[in-house]
C-alpha atoms as a PDB file:
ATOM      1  CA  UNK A   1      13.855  -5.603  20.949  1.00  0.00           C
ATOM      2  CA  UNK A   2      12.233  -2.586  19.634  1.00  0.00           C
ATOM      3  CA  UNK A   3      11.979   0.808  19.991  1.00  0.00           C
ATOM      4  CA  UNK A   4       8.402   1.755  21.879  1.00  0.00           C
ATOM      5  CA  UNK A   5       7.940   4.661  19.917  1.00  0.00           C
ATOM      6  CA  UNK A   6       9.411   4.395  16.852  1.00  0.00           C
ATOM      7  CA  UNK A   7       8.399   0.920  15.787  1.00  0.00           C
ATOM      8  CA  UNK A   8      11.921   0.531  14.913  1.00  0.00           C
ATOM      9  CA  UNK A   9      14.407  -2.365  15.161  1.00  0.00           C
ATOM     10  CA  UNK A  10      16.731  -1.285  18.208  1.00  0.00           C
ATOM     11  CA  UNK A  11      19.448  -3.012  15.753  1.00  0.00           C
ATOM     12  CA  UNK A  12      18.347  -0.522  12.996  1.00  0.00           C
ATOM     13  CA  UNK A  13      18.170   2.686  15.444  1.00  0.00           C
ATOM     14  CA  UNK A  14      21.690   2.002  16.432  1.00  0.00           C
ATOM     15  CA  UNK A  15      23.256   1.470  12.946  1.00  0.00           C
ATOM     16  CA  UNK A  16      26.118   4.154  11.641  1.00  0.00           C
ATOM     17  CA  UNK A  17      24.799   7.220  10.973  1.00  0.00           C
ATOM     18  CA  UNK A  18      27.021   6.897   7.476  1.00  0.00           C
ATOM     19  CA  UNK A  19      24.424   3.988   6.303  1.00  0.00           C
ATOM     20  CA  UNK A  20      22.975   5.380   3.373  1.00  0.00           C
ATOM     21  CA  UNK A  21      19.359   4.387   2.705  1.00  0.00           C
ATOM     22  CA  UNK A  22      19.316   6.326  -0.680  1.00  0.00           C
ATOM     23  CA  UNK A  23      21.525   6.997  -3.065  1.00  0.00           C
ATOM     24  CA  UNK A  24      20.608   8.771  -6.678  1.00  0.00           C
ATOM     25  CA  UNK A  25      22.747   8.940  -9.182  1.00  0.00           C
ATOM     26  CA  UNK A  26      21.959  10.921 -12.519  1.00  0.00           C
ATOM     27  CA  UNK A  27      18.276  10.237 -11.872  1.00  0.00           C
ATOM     28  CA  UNK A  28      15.687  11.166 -14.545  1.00  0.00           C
ATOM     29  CA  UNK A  29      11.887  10.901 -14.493  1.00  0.00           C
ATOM     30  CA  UNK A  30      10.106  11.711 -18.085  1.00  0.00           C
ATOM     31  CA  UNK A  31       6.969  11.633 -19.007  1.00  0.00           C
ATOM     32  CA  UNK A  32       6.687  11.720 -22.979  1.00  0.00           C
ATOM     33  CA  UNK A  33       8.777  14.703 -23.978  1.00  0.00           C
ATOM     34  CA  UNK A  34       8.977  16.346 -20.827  1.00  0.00           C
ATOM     35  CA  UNK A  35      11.581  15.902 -18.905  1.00  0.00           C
ATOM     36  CA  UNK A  36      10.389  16.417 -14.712  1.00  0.00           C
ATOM     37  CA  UNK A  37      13.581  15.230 -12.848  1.00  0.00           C
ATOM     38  CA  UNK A  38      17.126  15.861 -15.070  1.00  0.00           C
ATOM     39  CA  UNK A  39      19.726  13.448 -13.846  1.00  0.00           C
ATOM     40  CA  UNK A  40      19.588  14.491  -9.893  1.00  0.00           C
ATOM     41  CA  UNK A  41      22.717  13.468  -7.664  1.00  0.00           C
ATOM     42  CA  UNK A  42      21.003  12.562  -3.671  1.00  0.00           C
ATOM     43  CA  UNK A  43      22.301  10.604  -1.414  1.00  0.00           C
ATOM     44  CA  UNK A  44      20.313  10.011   2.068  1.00  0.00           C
ATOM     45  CA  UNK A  45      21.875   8.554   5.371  1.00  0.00           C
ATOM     46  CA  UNK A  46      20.422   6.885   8.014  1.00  0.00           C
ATOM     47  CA  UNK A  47      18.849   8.576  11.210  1.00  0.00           C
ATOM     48  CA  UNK A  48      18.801  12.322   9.581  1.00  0.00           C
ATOM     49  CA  UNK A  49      15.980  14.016   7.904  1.00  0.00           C
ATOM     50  CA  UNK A  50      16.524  15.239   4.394  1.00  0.00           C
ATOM     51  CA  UNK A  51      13.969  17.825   2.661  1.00  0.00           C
ATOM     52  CA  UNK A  52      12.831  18.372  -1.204  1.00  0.00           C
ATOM     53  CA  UNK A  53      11.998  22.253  -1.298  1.00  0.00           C
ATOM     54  CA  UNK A  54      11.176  24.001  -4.867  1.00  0.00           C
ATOM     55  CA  UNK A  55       8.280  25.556  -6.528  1.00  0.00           C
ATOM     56  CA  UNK A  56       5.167  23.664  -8.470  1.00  0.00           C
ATOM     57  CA  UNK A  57       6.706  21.283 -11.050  1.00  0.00           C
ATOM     58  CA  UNK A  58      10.566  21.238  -9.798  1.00  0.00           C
ATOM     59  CA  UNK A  59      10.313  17.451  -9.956  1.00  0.00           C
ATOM     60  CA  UNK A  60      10.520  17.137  -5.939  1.00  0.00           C
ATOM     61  CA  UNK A  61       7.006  14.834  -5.919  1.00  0.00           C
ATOM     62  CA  UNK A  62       7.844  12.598  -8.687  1.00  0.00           C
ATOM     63  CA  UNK A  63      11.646  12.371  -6.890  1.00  0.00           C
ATOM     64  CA  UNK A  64       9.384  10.828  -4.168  1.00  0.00           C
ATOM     65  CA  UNK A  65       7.627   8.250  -6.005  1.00  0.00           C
ATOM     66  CA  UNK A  66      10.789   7.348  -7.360  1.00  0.00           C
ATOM     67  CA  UNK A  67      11.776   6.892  -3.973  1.00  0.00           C
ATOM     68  CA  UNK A  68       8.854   4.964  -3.335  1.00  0.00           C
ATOM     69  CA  UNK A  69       8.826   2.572  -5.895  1.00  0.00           C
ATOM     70  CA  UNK A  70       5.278   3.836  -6.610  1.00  0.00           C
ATOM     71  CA  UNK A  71       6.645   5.284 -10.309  1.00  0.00           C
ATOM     72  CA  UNK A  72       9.748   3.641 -12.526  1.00  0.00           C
ATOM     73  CA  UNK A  73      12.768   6.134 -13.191  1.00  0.00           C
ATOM     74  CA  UNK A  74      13.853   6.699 -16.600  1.00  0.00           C
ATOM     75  CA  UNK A  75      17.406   6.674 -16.653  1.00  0.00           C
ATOM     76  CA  UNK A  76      20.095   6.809 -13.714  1.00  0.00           C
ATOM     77  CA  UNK A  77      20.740   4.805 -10.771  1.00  0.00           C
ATOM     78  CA  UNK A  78      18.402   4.770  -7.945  1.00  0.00           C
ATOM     79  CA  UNK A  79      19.026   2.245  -4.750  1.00  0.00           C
ATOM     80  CA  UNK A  80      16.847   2.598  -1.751  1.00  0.00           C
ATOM     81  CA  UNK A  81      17.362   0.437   1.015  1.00  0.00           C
ATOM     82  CA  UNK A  82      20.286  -0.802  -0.564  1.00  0.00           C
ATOM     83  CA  UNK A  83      18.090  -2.267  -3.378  1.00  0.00           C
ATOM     84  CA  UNK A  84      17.117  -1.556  -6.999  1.00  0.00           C
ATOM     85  CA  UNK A  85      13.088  -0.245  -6.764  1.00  0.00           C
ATOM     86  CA  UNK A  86      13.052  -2.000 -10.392  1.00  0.00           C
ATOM     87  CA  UNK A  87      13.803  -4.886  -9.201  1.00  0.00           C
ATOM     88  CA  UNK A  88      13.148  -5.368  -5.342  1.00  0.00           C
ATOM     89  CA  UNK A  89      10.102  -2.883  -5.333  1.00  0.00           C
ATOM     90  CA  UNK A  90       7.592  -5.164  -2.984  1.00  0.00           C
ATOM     91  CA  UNK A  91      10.714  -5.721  -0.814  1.00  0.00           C
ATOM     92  CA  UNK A  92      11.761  -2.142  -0.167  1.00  0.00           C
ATOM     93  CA  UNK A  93       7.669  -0.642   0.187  1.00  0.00           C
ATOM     94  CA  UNK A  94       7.206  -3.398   2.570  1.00  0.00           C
ATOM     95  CA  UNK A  95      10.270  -1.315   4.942  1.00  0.00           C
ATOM     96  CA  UNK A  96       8.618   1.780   3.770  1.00  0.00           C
ATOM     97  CA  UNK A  97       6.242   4.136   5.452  1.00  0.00           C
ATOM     98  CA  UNK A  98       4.324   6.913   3.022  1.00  0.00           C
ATOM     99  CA  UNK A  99       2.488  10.031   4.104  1.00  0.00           C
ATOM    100  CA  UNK A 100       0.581  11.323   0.952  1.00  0.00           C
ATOM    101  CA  UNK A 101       0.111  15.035   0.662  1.00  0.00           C
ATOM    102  CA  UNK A 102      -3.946  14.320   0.921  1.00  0.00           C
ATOM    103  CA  UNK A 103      -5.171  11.990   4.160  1.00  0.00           C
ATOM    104  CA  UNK A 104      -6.333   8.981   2.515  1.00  0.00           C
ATOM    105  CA  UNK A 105      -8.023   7.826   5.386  1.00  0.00           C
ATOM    106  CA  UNK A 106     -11.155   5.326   5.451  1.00  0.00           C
ATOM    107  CA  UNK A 107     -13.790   7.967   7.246  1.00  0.00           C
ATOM    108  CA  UNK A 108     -15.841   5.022   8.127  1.00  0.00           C
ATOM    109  CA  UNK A 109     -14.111   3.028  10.219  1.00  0.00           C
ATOM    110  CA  UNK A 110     -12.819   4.263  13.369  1.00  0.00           C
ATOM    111  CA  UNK A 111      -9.028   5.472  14.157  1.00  0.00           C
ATOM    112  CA  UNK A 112      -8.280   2.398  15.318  1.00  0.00           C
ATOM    113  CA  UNK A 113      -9.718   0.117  12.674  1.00  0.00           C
ATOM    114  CA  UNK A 114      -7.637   2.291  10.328  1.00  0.00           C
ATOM    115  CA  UNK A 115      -4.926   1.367  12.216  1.00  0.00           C
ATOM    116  CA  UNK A 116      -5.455  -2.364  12.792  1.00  0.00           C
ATOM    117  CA  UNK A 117      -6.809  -2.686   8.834  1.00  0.00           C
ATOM    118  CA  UNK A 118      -3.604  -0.914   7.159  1.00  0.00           C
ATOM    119  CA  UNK A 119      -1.290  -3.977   9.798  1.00  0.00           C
ATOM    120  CA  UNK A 120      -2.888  -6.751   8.173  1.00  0.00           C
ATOM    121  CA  UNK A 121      -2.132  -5.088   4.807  1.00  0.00           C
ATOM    122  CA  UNK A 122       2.019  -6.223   6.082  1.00  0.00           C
ATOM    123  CA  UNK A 123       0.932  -9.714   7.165  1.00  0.00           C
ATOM    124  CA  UNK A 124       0.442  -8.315  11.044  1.00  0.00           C
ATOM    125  CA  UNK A 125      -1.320 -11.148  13.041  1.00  0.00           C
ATOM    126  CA  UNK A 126      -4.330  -9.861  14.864  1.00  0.00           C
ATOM    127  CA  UNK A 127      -2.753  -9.623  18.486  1.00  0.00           C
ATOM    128  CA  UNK A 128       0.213  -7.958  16.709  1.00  0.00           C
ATOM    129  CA  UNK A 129      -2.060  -5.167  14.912  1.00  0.00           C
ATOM    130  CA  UNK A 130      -4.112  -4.767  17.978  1.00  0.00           C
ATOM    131  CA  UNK A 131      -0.945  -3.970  19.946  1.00  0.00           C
ATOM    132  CA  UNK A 132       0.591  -2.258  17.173  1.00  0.00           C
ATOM    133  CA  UNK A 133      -2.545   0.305  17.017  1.00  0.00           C
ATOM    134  CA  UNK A 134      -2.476   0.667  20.647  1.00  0.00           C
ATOM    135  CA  UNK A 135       1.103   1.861  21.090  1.00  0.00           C
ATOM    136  CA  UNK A 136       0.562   4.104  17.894  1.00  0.00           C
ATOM    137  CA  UNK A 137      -2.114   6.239  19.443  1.00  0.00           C
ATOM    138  CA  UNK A 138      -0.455   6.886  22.386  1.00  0.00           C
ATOM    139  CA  UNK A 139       2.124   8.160  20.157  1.00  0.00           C
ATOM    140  CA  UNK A 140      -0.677  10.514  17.818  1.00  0.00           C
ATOM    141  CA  UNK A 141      -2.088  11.545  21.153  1.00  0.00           C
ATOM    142  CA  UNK A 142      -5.614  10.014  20.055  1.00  0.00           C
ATOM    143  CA  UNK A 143      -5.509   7.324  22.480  1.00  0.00           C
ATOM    144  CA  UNK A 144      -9.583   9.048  23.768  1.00  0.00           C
ATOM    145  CA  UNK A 145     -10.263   9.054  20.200  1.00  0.00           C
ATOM    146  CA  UNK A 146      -9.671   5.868  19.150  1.00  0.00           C
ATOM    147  CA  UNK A 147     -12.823   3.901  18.703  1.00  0.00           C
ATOM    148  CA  UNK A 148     -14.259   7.146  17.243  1.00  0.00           C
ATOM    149  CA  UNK A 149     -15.101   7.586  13.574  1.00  0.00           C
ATOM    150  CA  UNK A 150     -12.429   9.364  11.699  1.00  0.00           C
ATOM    151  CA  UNK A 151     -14.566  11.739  10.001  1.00  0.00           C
ATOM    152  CA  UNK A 152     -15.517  13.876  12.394  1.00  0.00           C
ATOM    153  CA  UNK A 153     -11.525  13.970  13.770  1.00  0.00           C
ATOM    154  CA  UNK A 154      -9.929  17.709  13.298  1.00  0.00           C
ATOM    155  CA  UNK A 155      -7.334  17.918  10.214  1.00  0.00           C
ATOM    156  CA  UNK A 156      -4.770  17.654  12.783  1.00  0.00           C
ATOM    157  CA  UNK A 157      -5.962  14.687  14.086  1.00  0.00           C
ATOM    158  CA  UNK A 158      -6.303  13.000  10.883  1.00  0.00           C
ATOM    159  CA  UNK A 159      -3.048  13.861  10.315  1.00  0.00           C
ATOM    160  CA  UNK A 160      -1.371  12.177  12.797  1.00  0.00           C
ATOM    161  CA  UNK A 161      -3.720   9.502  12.713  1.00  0.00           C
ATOM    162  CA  UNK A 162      -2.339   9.738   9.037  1.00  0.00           C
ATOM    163  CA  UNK A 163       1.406   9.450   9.788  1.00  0.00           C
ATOM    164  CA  UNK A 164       0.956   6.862  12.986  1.00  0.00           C
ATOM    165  CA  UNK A 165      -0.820   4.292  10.153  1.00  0.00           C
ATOM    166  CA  UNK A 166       2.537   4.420   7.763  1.00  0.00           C
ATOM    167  CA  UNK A 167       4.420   3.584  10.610  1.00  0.00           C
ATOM    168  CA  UNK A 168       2.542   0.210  11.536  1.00  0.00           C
ATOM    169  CA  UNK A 169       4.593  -2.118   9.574  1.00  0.00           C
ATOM    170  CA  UNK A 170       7.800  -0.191  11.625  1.00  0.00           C
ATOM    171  CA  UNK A 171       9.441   1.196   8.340  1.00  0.00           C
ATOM    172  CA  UNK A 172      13.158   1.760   8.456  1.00  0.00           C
ATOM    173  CA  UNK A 173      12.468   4.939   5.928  1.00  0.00           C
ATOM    174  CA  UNK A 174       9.470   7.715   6.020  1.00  0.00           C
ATOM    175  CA  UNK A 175       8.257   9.603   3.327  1.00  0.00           C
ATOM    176  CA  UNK A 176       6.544  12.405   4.274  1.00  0.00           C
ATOM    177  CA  UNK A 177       4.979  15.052   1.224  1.00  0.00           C
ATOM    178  CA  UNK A 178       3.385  18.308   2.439  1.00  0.00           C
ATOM    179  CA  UNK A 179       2.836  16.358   6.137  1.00  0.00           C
ATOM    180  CA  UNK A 180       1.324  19.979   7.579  1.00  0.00           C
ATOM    181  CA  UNK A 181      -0.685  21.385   4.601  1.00  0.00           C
ATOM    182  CA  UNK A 182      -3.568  23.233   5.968  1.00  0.00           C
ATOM    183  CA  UNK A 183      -3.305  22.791   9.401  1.00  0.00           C
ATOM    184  CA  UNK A 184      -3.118  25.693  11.728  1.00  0.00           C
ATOM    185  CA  UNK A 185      -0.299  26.993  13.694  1.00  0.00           C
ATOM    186  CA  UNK A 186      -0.997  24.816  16.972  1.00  0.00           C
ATOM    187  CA  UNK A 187      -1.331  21.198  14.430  1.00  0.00           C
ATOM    188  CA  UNK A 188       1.672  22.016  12.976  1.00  0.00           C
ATOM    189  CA  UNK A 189       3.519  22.461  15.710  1.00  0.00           C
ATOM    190  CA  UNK A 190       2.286  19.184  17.550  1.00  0.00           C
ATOM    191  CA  UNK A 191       3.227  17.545  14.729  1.00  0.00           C
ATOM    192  CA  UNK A 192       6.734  18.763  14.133  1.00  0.00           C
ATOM    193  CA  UNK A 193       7.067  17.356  17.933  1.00  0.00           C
ATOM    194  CA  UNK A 194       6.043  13.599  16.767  1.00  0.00           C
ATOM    195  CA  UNK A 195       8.305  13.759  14.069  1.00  0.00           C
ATOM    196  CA  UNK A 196      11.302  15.378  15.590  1.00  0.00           C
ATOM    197  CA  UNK A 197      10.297  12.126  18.294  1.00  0.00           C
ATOM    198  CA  UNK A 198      10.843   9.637  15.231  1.00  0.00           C
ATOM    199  CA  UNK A 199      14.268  11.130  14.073  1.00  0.00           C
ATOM    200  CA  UNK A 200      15.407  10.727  17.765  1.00  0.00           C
ATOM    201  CA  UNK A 201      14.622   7.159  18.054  1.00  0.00           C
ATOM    202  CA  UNK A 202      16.126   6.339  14.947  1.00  0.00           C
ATOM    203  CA  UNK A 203      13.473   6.466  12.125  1.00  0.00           C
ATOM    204  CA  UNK A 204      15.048   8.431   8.712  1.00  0.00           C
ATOM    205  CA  UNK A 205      12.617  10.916   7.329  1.00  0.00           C
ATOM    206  CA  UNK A 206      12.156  12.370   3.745  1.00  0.00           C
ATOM    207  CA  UNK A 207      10.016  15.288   4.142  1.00  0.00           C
ATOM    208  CA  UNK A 208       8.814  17.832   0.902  1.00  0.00           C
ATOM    209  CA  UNK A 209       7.364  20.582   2.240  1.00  0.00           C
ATOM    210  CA  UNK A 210       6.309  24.191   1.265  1.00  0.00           C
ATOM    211  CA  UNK A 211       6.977  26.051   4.547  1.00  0.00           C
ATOM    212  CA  UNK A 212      10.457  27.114   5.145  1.00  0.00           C
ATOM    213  CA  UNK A 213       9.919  27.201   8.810  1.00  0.00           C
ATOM    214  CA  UNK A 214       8.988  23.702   8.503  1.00  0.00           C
ATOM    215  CA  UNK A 215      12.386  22.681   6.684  1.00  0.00           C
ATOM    216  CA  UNK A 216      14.526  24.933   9.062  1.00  0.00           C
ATOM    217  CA  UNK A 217      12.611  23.475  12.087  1.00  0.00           C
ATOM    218  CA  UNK A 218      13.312  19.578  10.872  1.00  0.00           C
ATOM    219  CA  UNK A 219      15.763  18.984   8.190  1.00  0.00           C
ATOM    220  CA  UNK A 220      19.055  17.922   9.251  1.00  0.00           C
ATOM    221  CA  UNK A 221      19.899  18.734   5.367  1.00  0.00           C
ATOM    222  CA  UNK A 222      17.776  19.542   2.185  1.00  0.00           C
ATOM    223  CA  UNK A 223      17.893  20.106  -1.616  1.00  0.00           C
ATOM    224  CA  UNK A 224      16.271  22.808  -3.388  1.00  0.00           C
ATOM    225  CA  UNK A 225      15.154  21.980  -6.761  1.00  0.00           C
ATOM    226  CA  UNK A 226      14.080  24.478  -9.434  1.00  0.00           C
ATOM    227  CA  UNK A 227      13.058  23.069 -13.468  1.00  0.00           C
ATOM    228  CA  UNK A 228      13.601  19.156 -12.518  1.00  0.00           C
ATOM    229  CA  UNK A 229      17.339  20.138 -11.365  1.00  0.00           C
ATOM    230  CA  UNK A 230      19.337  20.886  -8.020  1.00  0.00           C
ATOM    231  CA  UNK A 231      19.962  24.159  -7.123  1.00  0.00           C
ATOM    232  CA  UNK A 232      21.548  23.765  -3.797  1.00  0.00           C
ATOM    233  CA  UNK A 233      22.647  21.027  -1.291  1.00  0.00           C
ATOM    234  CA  UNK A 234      23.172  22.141   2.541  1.00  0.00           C
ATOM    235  CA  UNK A 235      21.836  22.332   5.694  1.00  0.00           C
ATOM    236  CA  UNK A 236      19.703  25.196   6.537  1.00  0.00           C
ATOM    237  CA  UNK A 237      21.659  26.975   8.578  1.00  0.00           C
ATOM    238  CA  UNK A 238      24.698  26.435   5.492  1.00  0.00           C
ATOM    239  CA  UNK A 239      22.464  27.547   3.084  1.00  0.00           C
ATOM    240  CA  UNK A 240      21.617  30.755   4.383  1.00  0.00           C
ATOM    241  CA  UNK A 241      25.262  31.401   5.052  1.00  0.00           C
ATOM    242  CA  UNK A 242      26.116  30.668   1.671  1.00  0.00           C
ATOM    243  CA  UNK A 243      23.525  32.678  -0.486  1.00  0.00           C
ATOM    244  CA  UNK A 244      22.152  35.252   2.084  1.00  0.00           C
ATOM    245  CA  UNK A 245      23.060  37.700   4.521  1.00  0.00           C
ATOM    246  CA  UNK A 246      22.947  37.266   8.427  1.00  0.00           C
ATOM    247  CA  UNK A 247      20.252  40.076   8.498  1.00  0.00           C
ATOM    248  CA  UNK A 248      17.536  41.503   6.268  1.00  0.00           C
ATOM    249  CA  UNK A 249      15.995  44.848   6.737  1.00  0.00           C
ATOM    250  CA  UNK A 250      12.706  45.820   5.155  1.00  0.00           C
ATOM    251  CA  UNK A 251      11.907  49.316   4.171  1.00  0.00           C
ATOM    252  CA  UNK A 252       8.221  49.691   2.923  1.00  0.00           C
ATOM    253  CA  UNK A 253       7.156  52.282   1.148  1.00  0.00           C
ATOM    254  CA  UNK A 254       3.601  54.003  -0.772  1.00  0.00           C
ATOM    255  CA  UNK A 255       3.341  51.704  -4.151  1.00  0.00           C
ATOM    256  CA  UNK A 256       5.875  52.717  -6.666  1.00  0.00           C
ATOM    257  CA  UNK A 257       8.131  55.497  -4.321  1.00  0.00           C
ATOM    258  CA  UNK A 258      10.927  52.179  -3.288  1.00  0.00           C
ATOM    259  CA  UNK A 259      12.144  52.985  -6.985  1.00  0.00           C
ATOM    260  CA  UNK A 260      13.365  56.361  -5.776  1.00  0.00           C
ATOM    261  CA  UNK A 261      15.234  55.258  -2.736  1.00  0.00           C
ATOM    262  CA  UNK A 262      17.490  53.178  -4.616  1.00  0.00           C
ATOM    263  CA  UNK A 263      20.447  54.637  -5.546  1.00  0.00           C
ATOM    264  CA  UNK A 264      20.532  56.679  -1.630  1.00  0.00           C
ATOM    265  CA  UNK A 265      21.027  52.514  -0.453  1.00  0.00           C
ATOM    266  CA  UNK A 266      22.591  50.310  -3.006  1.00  0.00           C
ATOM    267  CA  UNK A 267      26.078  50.717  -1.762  1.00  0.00           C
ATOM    268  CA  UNK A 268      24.698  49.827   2.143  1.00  0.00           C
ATOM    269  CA  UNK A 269      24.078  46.610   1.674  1.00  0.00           C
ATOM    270  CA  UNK A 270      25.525  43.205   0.074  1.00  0.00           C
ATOM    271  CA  UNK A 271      22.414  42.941  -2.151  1.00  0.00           C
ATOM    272  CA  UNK A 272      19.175  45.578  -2.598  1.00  0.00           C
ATOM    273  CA  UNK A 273      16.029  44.023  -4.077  1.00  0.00           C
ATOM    274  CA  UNK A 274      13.010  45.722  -5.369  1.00  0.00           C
ATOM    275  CA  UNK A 275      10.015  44.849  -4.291  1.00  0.00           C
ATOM    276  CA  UNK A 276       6.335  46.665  -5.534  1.00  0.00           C
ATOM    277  CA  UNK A 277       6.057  48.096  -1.953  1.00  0.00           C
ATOM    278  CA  UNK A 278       9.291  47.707  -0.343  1.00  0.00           C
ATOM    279  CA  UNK A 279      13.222  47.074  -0.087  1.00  0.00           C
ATOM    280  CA  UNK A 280      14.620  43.932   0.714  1.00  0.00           C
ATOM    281  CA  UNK A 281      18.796  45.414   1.820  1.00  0.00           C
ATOM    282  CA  UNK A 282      20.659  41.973   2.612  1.00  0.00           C
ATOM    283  CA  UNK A 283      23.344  43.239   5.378  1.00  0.00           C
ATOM    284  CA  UNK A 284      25.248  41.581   8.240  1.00  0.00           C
ATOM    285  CA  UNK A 285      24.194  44.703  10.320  1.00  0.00           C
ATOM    286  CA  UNK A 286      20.419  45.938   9.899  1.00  0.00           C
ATOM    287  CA  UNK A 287      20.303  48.560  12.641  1.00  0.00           C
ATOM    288  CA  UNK A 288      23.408  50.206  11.769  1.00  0.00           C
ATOM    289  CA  UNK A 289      22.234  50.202   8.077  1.00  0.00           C
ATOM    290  CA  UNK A 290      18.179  51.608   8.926  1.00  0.00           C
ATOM    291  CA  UNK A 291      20.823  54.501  10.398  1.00  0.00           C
ATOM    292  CA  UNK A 292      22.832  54.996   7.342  1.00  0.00           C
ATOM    293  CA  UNK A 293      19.990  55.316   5.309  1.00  0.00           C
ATOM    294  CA  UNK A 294      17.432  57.372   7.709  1.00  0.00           C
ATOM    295  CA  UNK A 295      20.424  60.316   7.459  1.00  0.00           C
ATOM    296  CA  UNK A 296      20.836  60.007   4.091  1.00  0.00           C
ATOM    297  CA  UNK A 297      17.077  60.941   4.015  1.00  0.00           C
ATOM    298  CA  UNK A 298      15.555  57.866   3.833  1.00  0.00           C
ATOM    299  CA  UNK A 299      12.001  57.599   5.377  1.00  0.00           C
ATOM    300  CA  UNK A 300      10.453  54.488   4.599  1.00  0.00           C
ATOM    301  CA  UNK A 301       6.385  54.041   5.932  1.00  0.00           C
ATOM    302  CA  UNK A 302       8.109  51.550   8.404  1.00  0.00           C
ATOM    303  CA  UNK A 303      11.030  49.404   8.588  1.00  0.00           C
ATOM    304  CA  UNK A 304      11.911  46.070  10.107  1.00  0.00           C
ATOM    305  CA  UNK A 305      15.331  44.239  10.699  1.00  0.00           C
ATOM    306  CA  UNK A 306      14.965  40.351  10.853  1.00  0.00           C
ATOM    307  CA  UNK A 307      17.326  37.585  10.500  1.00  0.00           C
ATOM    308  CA  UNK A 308      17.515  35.774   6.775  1.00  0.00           C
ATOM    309  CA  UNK A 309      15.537  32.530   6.550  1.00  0.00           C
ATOM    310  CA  UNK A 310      15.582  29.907   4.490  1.00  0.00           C
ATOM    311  CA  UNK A 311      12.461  31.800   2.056  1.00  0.00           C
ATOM    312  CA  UNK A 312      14.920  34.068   0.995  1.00  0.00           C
ATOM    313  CA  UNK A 313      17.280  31.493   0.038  1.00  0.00           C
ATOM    314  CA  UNK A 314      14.628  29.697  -1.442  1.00  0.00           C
ATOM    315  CA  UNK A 315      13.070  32.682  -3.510  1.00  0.00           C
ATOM    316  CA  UNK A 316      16.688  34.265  -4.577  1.00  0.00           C
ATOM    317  CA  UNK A 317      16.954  30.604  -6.167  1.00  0.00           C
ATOM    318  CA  UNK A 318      14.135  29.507  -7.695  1.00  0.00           C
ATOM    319  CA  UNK A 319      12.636  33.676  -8.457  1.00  0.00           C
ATOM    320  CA  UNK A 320       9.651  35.033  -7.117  1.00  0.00           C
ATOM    321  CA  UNK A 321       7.404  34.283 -10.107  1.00  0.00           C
ATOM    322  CA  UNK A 322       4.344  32.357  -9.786  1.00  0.00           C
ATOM    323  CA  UNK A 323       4.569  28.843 -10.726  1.00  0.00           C
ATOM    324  CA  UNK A 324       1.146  27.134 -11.963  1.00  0.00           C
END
């Protein structure tokens, strides 16, 4: 019996959640002399959804193909599945279901045919990839678009057309890097729905992403990596606990006057930084702090009290410079 929407073994959905589908131990990924993932501890269980987060280069997209048994590691342990990629690679991609960061899609065949194409890739029989697409567009939502040609299909549509083909040969494990680049705020959101839909029934998701929202909206837990190391290890909501504040408040300022306003707030907050235009005061109390400060003469341009996120985790971390 399986799982109608997850493609799923109902054996597999109903597995402890202390199965671990990936375990990394001292992993390392050169290339030549330069060193892109330096001996990473992850381990992965089954039926949560873990997150990579970190700048350009941390080493979170060639931790993935790692993962994927698309790229050999260098030194370390690495099982996935329970099995060595080195050795068992066929065997653990064909239980695998990849999301690339670009849609990959072939624009001349319809959404279907993509779907029903990719099947026979897994050895699918015809009925079986015929029913297989079927019940995979009603899950995308592109069940009136699905003898249409994929090029003309929205980025959001190729999307999930994008992430319903990896799950045709029902994987146990999905890999999912940058799923919502460029979409807009309505994509994005119909698309976090599907794949909070997949963790429920059972499917184990490995997401990288850019978008802290994204990662506080899905991950059960996530790493953030910084120079091809890890920096952190938590859930979202125990990560901002354990290197933020429960509040931030924002004072902006004309260019170059936040300097000035320094010393009248350092000792009202946990943490004060400087930004070109504003100050960042890291608090368990923003109102009551804005008061402090406004009678000690403090008139900021405006001022806003919000709770911390997982960006200002992530950019205390990794540092706010520009990584090419």
């Amino acid at each position: 019996m399986r799982d109608a929407l997850s493609g799923v073994p109902a054996s597999v959905a109903g597995v402890s959640d202390d199965a671990v589908l990936v375990q990394a131990d001292g992993l390392v990924k050169r290339f030549g002399d330069f060193e892109a993932v330096r001996g990473i501890d992850v381990k992965v269980r089954r039926g949560e959804a873990f997150g990579f987060l970190g700048p350009n280069g941390a080493g979170k997209s060639s931790t993935m193909r790692m993962i994927a048994c698309t790229s050999p590691r260098t030194a370390g342990e690495l099982r996935v599945l329970g099995l060595d990629p080195d050795r068992h690679g066929p065997r653990i991609r064909a239980r695998l279901g990849m999301v690339p960061q670009q849609d990959n899609l072939d624009n001349e065949l319809t959404a279907r045919q993509n779907l029903q194409v990719y099947g026979r890739y897994f050895g699918l029989s015809r009925p079986q990839v015929r029913a297989r697409a079927t019940e995979l567009l009603e899950f995308a939502q592109l069940t009136d678009r699905a003898d249409d040609q994929v090029e003309p299909l929205s980025g959001g549509m190729k999307r999930r057309l994008t992430i319903a083909r990896s799950l045709v040969n029902e994987p146990e494990l999905l890999l999912l890097d940058e799923p919502t680049t460029g979409l807009d705020p309505q994509a994005r959101h119909l698309l976090w729905d599907r794949l909070f839909r997949l963790k429920q029934s059972g499917v184990t998701l490995i997401v990288t992403t850019h978008y802290m929202d994204e990662a506080e909206q899905l991950c059960d837990r996530l790493v953030v990596m910084d120079g091809g190391r890890i920096v952190a290890e938590g859930s979202p909501a125990a990560l901002i606990a354990e290197h933020s504040s429960r509040e931030v408040l924002e004072l902006r300022f004309p260019l170059d006057e936040q300097q000035a306003n320094v010393p009248l707030v350092r000792d009202l907050a946990d943490r004060v930084e400087v930004l070109p235009d504003r100050l960042l005061l890291y608090t368990a109390d923003g109102e009551s702090v804005l008061g402090a400060a406004n009678r000690r003469g403090v008139r900021p341009i405006s001022s806003l009290v919000r709770r911390a996120t997982l960006e200002d985790v992530f950019l205390r971390l990794t540092g706010r410079t520009l990584v090419d």
